[in-house]
N, C-alpha and C. Protein backbone atom coordinates (compact mmCIF):
# COMPACT_ATOMS: atom_id res chain seq x y z
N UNK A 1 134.32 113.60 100.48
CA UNK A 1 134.87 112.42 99.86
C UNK A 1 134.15 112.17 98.53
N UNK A 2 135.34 111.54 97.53
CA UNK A 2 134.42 111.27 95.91
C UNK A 2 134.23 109.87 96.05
N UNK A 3 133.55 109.69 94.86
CA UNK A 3 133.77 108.10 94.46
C UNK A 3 134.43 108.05 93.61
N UNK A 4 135.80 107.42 94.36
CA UNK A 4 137.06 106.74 93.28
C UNK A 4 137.43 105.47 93.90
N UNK A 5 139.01 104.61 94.10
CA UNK A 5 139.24 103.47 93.96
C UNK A 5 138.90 103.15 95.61
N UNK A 6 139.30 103.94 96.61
CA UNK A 6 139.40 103.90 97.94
C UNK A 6 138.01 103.54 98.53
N UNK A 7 136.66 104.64 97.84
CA UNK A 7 135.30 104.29 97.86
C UNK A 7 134.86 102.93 97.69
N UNK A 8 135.21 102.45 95.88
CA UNK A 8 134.86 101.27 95.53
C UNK A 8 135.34 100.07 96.72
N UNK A 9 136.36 99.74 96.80
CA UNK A 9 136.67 99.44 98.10
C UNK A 9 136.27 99.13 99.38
N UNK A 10 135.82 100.58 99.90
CA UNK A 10 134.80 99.87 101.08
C UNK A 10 133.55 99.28 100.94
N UNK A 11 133.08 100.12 99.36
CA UNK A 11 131.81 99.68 99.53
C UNK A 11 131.72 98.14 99.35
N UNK A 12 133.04 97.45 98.69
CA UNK A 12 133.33 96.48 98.31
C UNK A 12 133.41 95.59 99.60
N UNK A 13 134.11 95.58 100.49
CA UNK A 13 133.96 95.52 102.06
C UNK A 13 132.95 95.36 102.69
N UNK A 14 131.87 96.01 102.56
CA UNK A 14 130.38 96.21 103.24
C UNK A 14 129.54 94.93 102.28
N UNK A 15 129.93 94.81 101.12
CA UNK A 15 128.92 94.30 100.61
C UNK A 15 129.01 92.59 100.09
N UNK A 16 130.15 92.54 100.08
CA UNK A 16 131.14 91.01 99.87
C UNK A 16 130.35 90.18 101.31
N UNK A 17 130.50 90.48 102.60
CA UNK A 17 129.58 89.60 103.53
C UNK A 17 128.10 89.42 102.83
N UNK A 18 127.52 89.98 102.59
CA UNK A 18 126.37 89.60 102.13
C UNK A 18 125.78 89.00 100.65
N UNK A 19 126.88 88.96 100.00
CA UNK A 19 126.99 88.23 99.17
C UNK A 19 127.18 86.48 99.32
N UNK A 20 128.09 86.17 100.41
CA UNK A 20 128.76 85.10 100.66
C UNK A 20 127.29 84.84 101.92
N UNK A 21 126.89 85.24 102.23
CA UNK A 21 125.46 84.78 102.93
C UNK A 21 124.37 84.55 102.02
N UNK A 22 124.26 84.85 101.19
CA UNK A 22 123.33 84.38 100.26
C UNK A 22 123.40 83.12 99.68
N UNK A 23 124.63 82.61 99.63
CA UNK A 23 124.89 80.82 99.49
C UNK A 23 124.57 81.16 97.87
N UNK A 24 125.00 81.87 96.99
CA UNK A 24 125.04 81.07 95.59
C UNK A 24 126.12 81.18 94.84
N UNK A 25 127.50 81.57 95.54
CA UNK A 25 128.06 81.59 95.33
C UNK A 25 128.61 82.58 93.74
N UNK A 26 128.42 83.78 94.91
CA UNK A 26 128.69 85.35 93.97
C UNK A 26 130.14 85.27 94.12
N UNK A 27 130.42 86.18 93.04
CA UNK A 27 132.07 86.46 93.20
C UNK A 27 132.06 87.64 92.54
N UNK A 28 133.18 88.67 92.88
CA UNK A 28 133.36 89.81 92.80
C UNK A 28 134.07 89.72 91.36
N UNK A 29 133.53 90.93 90.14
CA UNK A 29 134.54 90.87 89.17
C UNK A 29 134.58 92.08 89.37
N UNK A 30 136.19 91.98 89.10
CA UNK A 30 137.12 93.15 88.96
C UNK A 30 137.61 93.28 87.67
N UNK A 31 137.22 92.99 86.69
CA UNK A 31 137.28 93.16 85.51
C UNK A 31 136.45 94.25 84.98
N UNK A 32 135.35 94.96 85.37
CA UNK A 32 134.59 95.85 85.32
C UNK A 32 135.54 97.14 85.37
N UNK A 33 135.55 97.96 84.40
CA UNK A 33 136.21 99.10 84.65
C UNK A 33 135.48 100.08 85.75
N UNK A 34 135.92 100.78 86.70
CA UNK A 34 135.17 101.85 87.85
C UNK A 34 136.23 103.14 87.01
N UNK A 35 135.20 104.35 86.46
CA UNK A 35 136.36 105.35 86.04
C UNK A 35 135.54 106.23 86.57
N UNK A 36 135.91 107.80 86.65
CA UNK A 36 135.03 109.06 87.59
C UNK A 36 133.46 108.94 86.70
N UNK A 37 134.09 109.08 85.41
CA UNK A 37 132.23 109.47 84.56
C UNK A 37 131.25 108.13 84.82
N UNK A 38 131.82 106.91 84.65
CA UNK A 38 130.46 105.68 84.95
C UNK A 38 130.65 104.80 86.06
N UNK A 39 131.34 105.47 86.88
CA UNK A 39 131.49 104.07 88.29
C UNK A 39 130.23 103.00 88.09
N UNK A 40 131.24 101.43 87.83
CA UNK A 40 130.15 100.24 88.33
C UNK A 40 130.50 99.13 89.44
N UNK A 41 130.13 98.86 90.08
CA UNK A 41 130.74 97.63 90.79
C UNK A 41 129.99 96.16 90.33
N UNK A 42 130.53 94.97 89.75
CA UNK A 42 129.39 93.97 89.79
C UNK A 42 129.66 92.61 90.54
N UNK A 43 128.94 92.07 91.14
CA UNK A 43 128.79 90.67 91.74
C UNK A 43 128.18 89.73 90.99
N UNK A 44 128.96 88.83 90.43
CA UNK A 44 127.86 87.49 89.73
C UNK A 44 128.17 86.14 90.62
N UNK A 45 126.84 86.03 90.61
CA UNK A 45 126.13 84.55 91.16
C UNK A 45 126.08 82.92 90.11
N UNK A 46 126.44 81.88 90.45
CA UNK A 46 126.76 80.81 89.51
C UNK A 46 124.89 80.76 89.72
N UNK A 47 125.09 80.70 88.18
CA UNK A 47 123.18 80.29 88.02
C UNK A 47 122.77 79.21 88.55
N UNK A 48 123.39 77.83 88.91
CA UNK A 48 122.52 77.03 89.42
C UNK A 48 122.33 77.54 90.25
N UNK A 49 123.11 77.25 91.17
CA UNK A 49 123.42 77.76 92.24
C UNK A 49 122.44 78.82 93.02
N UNK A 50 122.44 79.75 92.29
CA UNK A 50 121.54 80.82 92.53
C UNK A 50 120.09 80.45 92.20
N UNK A 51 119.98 79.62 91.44
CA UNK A 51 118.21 79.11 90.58
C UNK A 51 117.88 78.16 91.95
N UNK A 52 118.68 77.33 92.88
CA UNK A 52 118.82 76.10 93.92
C UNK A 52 118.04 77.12 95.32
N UNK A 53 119.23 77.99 95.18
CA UNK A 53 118.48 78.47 96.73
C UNK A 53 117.76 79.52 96.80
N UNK A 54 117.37 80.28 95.13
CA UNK A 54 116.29 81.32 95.11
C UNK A 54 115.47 80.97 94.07
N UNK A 55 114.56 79.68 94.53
CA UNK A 55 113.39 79.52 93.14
C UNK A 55 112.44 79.95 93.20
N UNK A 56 112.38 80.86 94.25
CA UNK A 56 111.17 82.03 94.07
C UNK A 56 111.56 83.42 92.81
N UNK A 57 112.80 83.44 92.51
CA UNK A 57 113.69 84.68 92.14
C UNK A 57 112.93 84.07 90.34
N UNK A 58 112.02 82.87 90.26
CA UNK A 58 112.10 82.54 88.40
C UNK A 58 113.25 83.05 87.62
N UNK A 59 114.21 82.71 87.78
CA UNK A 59 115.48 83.36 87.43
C UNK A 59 115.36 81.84 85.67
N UNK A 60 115.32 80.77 86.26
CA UNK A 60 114.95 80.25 84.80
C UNK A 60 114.13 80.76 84.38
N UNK A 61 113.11 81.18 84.34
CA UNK A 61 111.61 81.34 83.66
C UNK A 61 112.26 82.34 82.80
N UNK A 62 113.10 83.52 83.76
CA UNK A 62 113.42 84.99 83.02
C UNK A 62 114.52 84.39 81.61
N UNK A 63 114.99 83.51 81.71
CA UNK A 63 115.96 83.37 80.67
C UNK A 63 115.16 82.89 79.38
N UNK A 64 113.66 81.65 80.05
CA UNK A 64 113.13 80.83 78.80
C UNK A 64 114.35 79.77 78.00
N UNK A 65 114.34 79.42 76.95
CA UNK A 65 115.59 78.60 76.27
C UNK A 65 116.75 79.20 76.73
N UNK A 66 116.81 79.92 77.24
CA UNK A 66 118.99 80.15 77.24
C UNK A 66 118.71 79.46 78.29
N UNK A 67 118.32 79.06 79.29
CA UNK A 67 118.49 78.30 80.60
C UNK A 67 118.96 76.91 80.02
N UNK A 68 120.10 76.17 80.20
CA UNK A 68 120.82 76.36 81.27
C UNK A 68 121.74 77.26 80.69
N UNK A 69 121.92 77.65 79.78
CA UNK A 69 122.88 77.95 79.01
C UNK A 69 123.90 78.98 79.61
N UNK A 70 123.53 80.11 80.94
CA UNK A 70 123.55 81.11 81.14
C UNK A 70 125.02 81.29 82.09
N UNK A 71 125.61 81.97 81.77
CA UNK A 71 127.37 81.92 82.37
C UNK A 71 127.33 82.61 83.93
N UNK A 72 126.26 83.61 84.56
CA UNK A 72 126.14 84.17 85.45
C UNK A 72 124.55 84.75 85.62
N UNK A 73 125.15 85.36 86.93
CA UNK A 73 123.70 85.80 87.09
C UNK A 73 124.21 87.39 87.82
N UNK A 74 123.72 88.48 87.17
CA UNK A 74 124.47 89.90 87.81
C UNK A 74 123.76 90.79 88.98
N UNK A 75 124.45 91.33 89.37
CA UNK A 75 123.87 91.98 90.62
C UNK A 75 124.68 93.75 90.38
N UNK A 76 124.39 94.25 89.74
CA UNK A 76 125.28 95.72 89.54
C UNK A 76 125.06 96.72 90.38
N UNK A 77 125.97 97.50 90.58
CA UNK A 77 125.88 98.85 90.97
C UNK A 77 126.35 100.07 89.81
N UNK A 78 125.60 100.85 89.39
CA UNK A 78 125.87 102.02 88.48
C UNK A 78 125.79 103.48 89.50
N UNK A 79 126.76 104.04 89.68
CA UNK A 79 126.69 105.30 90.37
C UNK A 79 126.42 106.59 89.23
N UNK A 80 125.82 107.17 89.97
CA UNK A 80 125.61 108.63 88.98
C UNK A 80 126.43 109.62 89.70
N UNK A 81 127.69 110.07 89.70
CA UNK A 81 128.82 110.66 90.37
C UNK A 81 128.34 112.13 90.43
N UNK A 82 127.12 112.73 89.82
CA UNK A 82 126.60 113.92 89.81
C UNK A 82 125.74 113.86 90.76
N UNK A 83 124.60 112.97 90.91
CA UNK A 83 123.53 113.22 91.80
C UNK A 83 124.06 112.26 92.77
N UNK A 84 124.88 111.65 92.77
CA UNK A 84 124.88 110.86 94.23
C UNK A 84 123.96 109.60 94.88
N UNK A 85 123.91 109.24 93.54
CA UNK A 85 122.88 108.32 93.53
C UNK A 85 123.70 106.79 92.95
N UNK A 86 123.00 105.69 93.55
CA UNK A 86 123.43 104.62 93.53
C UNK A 86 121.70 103.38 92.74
N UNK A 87 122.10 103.01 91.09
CA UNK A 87 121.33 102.35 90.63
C UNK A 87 121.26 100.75 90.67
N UNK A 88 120.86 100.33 91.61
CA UNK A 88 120.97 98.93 91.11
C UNK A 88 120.09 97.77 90.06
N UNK A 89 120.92 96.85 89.77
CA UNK A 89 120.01 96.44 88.54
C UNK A 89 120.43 94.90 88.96
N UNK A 90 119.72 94.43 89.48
CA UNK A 90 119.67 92.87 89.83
C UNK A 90 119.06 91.55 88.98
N UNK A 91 119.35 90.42 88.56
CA UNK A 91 118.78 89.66 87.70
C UNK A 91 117.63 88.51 89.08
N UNK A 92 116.98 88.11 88.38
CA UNK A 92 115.34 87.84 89.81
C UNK A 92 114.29 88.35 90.21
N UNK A 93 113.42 87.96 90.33
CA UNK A 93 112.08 88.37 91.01
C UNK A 93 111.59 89.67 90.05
N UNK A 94 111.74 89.66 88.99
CA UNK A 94 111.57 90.58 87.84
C UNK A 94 111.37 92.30 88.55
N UNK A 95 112.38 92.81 89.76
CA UNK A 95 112.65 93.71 90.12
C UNK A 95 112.74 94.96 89.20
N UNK A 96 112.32 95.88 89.81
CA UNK A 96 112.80 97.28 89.08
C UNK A 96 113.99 97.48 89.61
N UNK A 97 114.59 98.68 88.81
CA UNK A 97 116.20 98.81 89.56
C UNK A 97 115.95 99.52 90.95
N UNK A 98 116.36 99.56 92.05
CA UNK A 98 116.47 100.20 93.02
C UNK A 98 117.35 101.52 93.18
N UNK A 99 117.61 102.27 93.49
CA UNK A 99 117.76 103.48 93.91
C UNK A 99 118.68 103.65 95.13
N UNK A 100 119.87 103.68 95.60
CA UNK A 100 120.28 104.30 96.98
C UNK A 100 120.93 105.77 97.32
N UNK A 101 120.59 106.66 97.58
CA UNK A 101 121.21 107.85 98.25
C UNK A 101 122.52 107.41 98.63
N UNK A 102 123.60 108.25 97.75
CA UNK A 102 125.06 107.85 98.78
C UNK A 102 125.58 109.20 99.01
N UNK A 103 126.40 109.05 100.22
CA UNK A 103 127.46 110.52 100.60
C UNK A 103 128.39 110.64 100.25
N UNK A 104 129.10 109.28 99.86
CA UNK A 104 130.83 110.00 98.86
C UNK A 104 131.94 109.00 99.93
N UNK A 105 131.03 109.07 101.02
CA UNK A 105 131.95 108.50 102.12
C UNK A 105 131.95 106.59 102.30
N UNK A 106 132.51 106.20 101.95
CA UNK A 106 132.85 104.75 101.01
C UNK A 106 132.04 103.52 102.24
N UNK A 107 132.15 104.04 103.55
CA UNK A 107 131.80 102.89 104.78
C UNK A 107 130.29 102.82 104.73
N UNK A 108 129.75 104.45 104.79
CA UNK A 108 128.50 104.95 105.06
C UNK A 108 128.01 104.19 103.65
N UNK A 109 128.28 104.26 102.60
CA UNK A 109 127.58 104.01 101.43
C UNK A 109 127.63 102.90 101.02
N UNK A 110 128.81 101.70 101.36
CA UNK A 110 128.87 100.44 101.69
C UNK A 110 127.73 99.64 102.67
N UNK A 111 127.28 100.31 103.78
CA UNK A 111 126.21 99.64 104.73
C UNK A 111 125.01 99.75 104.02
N UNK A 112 124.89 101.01 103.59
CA UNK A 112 123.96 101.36 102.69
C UNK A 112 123.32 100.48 101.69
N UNK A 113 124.28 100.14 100.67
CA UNK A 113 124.41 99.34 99.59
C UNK A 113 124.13 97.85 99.73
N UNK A 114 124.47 97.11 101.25
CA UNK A 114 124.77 96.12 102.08
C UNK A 114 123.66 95.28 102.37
N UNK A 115 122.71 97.03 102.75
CA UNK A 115 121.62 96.62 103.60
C UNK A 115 120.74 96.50 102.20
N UNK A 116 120.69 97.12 101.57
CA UNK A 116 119.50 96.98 100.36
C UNK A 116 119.77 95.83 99.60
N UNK A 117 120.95 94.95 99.22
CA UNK A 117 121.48 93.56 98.84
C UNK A 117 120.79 92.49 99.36
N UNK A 118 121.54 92.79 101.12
CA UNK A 118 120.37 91.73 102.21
C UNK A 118 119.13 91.75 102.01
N UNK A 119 118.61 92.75 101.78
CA UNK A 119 117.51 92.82 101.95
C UNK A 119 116.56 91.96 100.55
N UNK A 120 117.16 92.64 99.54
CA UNK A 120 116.83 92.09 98.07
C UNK A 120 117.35 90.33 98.20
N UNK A 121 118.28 90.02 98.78
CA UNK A 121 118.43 88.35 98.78
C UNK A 121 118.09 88.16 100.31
N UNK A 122 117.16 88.15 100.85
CA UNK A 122 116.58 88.01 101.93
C UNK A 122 117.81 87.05 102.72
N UNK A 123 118.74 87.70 103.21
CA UNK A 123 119.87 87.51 104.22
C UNK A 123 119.92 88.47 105.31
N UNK A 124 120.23 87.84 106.63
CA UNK A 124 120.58 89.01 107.77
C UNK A 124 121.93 89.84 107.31
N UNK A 125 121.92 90.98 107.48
CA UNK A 125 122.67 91.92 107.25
C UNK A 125 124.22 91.75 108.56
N UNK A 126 125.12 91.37 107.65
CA UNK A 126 126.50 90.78 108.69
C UNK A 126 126.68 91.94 109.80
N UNK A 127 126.79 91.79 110.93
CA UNK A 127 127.17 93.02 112.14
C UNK A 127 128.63 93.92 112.03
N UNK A 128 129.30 93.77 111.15
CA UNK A 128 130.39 94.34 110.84
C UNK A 128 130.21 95.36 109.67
N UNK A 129 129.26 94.99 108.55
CA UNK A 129 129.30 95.98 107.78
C UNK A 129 128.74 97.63 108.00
């Protein structure tokens, strides 16, 4: 299996519960182009919102003056469709990007993706994904 629209999809599936458990009210944009050479998926979080129930994340501090100013807060996925690798780049807790191993196979790489989210917004991981 590749990563194309069917992939994006599940992984989209796996990872939407744990978004909506995090309480800051992420929403999926689909405005992001996903094409074979740069697959991205992104989730943005309403900044208060997100600053309310993660003020450990200094998510103001990271902005300095643009706070409040700030339209979202991003949570990306960048795939490298060669190595099979999954980059994430999260705004909070002044994180490095994380790293996931994927197989191509959209469910497997969705839990995957799911569990490292939960884990990064300290949420239980939903029993369905």
């Amino acid at each position: 299996m590749t990563v194309n629209l069917a992939w994006r999809d599940a992984v989209r599936a796996a990872c939407d519960p744990v978004f909506a458990a995090a309480d800051a009210e992420f929403k999926w944009n689909d405005s992001v182009a996903f094409d074979a050479e740069h697959p991205a998926l992104l989730w943005e979080a309403e900044p208060a919102r997100f600053a309310a129930r993660y003020p450990d994340s200094r998510i103001e501090e990271s902005y300095g003056d643009q706070w409040p100013g700030v339209s979202c807060i991003d949570y990306w996925v960048y795939v490298d469709p060669v190595t099979m690798v999954a980059h994430l780049s999260v705004e909070g807790w002044n994180r490095t990007d994380d790293s996931v191993d994927l197989t191509g196979d959209g469910r497997v790489d969705g839990r995957r993706l799911a569990s490292e989210f939960a884990h990064i917004l300290g949420v239980a991981l939903p029993r369905h994904t």
